[in-house]
N, C-alpha and C. Protein backbone atom coordinates (compact mmCIF):
# COMPACT_ATOMS: atom_id res chain seq x y z
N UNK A 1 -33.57 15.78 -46.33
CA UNK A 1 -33.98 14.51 -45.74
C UNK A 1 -35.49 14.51 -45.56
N UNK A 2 -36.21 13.23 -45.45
CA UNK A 2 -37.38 13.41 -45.29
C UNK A 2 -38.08 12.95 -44.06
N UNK A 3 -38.80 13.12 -43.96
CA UNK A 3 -39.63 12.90 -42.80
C UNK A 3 -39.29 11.95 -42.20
N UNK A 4 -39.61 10.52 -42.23
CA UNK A 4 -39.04 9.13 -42.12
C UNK A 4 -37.56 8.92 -41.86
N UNK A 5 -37.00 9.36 -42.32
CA UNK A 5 -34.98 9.59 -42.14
C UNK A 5 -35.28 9.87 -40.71
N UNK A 6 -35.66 11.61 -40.60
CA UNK A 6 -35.20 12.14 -39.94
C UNK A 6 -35.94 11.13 -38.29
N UNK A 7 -37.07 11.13 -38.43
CA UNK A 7 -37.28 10.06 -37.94
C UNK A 7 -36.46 8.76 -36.75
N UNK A 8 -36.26 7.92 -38.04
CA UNK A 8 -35.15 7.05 -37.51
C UNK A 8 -34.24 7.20 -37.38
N UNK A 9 -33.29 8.65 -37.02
CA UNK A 9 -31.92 9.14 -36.70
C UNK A 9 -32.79 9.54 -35.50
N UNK A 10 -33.65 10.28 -35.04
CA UNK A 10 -33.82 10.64 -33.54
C UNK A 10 -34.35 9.40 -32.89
N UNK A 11 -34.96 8.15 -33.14
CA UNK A 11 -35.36 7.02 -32.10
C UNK A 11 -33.66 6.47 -32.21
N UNK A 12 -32.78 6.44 -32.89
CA UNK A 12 -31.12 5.80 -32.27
C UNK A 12 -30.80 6.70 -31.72
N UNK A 13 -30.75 8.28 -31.63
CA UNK A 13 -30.57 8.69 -30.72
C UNK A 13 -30.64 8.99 -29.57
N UNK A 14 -32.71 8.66 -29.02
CA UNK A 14 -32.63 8.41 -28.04
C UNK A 14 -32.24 7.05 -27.49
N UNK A 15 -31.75 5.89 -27.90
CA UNK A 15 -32.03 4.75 -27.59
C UNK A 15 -30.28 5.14 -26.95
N UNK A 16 -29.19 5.38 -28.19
CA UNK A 16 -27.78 5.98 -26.78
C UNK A 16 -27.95 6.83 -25.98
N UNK A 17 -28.66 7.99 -26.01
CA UNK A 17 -28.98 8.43 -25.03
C UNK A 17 -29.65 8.04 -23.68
N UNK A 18 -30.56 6.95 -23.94
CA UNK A 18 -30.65 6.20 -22.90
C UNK A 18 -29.91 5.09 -22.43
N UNK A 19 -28.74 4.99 -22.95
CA UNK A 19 -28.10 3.73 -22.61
C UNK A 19 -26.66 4.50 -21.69
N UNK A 20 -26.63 5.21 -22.05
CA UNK A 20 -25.29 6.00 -21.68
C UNK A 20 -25.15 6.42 -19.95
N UNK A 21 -26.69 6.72 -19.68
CA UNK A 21 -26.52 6.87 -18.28
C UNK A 21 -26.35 5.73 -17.26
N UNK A 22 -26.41 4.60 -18.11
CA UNK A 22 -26.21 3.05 -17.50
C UNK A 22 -25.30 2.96 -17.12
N UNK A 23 -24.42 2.91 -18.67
CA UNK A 23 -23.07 2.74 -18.89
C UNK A 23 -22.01 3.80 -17.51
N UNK A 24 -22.52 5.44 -17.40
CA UNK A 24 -21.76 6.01 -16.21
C UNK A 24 -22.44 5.24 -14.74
N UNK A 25 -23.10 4.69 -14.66
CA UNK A 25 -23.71 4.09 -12.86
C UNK A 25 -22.78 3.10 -12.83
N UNK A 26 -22.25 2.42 -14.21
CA UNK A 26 -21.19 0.97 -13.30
C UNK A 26 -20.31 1.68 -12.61
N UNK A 27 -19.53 1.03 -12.22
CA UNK A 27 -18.23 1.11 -11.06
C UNK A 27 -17.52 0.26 -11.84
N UNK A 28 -16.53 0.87 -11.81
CA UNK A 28 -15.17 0.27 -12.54
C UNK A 28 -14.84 -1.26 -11.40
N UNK A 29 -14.44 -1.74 -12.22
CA UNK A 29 -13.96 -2.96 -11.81
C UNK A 29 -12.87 -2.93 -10.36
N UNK A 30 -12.46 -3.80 -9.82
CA UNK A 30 -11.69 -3.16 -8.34
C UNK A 30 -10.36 -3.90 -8.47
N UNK A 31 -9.42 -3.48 -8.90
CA UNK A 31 -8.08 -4.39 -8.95
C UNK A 31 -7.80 -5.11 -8.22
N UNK A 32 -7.25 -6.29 -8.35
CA UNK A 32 -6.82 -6.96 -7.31
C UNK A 32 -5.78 -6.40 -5.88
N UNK A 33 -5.03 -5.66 -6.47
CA UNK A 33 -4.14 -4.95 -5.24
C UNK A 33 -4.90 -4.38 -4.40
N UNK A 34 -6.07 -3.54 -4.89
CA UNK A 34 -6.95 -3.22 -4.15
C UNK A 34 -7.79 -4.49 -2.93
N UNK A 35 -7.93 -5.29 -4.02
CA UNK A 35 -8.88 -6.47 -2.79
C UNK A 35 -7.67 -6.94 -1.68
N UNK A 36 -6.63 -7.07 -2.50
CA UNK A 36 -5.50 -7.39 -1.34
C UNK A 36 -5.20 -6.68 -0.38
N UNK A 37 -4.98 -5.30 -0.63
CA UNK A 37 -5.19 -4.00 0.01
C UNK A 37 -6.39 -4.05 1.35
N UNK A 38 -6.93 -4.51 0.87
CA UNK A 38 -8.50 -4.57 1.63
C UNK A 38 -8.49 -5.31 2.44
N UNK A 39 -8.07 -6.60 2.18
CA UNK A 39 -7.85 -7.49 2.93
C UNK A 39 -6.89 -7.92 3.49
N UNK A 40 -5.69 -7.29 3.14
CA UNK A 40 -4.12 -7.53 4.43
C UNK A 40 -4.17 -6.08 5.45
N UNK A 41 -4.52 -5.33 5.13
CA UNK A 41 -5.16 -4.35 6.14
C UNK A 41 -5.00 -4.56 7.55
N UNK A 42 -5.65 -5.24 7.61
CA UNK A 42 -6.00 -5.44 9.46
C UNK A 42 -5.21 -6.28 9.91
N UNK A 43 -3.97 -7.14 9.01
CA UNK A 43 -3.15 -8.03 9.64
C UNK A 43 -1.34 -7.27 8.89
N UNK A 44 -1.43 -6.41 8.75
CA UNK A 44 -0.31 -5.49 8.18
C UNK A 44 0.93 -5.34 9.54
N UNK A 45 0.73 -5.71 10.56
CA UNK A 45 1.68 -5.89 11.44
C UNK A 45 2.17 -7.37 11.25
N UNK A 46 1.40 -8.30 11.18
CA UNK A 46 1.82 -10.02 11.47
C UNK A 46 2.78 -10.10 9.83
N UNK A 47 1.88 -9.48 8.57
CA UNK A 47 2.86 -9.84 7.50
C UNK A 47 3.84 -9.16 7.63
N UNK A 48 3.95 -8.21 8.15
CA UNK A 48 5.58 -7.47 7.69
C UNK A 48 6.63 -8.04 9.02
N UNK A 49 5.63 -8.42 9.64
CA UNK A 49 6.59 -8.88 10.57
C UNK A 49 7.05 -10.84 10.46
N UNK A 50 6.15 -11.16 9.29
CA UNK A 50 6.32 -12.49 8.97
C UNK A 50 7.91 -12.44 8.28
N UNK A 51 7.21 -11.45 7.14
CA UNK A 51 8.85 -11.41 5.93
C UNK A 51 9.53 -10.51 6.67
N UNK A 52 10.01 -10.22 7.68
CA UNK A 52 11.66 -9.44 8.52
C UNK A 52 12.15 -10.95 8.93
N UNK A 53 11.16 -11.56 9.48
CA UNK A 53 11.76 -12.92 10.13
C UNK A 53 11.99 -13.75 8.88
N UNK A 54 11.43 -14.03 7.93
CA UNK A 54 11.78 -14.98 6.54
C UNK A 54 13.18 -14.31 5.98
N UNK A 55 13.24 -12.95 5.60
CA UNK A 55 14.66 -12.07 5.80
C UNK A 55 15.42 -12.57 6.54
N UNK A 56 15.36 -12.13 7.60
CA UNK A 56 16.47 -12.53 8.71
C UNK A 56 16.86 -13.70 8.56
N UNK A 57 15.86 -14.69 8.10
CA UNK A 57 16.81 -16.53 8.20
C UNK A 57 17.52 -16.31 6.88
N UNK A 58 16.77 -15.86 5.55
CA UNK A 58 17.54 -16.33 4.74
C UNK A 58 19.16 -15.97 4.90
N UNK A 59 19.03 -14.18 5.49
CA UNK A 59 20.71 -13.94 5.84
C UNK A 59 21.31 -14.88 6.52
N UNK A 60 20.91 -15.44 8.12
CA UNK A 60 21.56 -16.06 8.78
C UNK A 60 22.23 -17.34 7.74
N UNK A 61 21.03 -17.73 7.39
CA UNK A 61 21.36 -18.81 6.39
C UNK A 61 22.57 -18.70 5.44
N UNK A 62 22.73 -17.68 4.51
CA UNK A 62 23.56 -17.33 3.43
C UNK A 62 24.90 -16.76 3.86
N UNK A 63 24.75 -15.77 4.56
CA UNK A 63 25.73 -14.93 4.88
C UNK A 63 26.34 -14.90 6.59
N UNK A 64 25.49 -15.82 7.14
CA UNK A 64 26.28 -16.01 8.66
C UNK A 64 25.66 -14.79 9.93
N UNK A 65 25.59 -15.62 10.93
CA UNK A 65 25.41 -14.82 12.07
C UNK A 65 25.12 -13.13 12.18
N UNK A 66 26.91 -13.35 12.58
CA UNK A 66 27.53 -11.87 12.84
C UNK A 66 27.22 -10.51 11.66
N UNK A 67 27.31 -10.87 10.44
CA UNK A 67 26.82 -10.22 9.46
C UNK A 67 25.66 -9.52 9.20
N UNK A 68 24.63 -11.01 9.77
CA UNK A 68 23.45 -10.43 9.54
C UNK A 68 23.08 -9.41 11.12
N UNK A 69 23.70 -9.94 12.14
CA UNK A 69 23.37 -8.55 13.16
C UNK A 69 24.08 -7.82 12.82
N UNK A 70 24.88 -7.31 11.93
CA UNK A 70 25.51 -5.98 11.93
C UNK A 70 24.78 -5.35 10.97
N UNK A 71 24.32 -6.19 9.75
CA UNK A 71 23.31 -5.40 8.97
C UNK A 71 21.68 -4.90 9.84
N UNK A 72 21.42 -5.62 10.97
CA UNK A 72 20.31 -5.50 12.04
C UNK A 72 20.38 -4.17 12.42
N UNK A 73 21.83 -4.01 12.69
CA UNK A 73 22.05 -2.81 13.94
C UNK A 73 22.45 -1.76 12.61
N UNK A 74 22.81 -1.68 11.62
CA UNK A 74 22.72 -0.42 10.76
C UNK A 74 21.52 -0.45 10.28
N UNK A 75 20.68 -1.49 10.05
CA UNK A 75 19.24 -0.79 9.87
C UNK A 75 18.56 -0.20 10.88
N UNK A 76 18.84 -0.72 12.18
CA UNK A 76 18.28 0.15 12.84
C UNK A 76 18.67 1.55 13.26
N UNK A 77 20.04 1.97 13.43
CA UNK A 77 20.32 3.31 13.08
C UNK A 77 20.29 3.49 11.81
N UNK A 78 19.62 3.03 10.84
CA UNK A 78 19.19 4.17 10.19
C UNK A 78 17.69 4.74 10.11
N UNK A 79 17.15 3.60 10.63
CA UNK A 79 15.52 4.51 11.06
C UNK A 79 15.61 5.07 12.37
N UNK A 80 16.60 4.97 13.20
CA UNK A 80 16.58 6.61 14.22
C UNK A 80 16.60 7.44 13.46
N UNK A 81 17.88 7.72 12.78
CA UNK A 81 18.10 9.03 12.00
C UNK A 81 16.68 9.42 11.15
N UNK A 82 16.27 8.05 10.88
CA UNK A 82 14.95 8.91 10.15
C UNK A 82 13.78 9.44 10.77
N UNK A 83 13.97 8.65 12.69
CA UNK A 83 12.84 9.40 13.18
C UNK A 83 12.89 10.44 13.79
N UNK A 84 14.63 10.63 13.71
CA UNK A 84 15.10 12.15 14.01
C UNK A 84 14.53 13.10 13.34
N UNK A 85 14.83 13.01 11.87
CA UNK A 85 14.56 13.82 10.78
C UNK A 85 13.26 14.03 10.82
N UNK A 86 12.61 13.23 10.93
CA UNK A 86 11.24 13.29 10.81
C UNK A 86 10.13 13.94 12.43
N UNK A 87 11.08 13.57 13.21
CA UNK A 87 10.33 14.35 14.76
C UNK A 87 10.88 13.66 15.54
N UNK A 88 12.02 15.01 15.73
CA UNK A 88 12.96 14.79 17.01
C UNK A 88 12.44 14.87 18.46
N UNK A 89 11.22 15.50 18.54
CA UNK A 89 10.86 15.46 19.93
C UNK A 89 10.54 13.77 20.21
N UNK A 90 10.19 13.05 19.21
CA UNK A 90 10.07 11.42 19.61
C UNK A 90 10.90 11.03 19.77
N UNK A 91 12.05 11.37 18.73
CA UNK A 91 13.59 10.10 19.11
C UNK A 91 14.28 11.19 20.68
N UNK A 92 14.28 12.27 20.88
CA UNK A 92 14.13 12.25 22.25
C UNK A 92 13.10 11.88 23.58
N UNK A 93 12.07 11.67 23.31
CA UNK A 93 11.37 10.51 24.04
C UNK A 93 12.28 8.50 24.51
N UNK A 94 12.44 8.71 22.99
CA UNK A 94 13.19 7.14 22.83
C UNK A 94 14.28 7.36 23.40
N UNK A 95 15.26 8.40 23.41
CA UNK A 95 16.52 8.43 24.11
C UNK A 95 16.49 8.14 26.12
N UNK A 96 15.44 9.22 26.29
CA UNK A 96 15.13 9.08 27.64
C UNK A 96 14.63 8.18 27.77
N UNK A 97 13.75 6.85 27.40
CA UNK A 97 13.86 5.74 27.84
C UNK A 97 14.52 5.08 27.81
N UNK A 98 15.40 4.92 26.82
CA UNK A 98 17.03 3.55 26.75
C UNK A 98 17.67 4.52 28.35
N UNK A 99 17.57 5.80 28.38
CA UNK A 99 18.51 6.02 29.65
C UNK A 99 18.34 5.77 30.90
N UNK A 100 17.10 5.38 31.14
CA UNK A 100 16.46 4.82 32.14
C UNK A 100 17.02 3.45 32.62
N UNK A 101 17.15 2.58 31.56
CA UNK A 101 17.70 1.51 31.30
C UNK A 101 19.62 1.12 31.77
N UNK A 102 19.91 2.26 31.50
CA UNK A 102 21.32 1.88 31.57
C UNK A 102 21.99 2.61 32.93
């Protein structure tokens, strides 16, 4: 190769070489789940507690009363058992307060 070649193969090479460290400084784009993420955050009690109540009507609605409290009361024993499993010194906390009660 001659002089001139070799040349104009090292000015394109620096020219990606200078472009490349650009290209790593962006920041990837931010998904939307993420912005949603971001932003239901701080109200993550009111929505989940919006859709239990939108739940709950549609059962009452579909399937009747009594049904839907019996599906109420097996969901809720089944997250004792899970806060058993998970740390029984709390669901004995929770026990000694319902006993207070009764």
């Amino acid at each position: 190769m001659n002089n001139q070649t070799q040349n104009q193969m090292q000015g394109s090479m620096n020219v990606r070489q200078q472009a490349s460290p650009q290209a790593v400084e962006k920041q990837p784009k931010e998904s939307r789940f993420s912005r949603f993420y971001t932003w239901a955050k701080p109200y993550s009690g009111r929505i989940i507690w919006i859709l239990a109540g939108i739940i709950t009507a549609v059962l009452f609605l579909t399937i009747g009363f009594w049904r839907t409290i019996l599906i109420v009361i097996l969901a809720l024993i089944g997250y004792a058992i899970g806060v058993y499993k998970d740390n029984p010194m709390r669901f004995m906390r929770w026990l000694n307060i319902l006993k207070r009660f009764s």
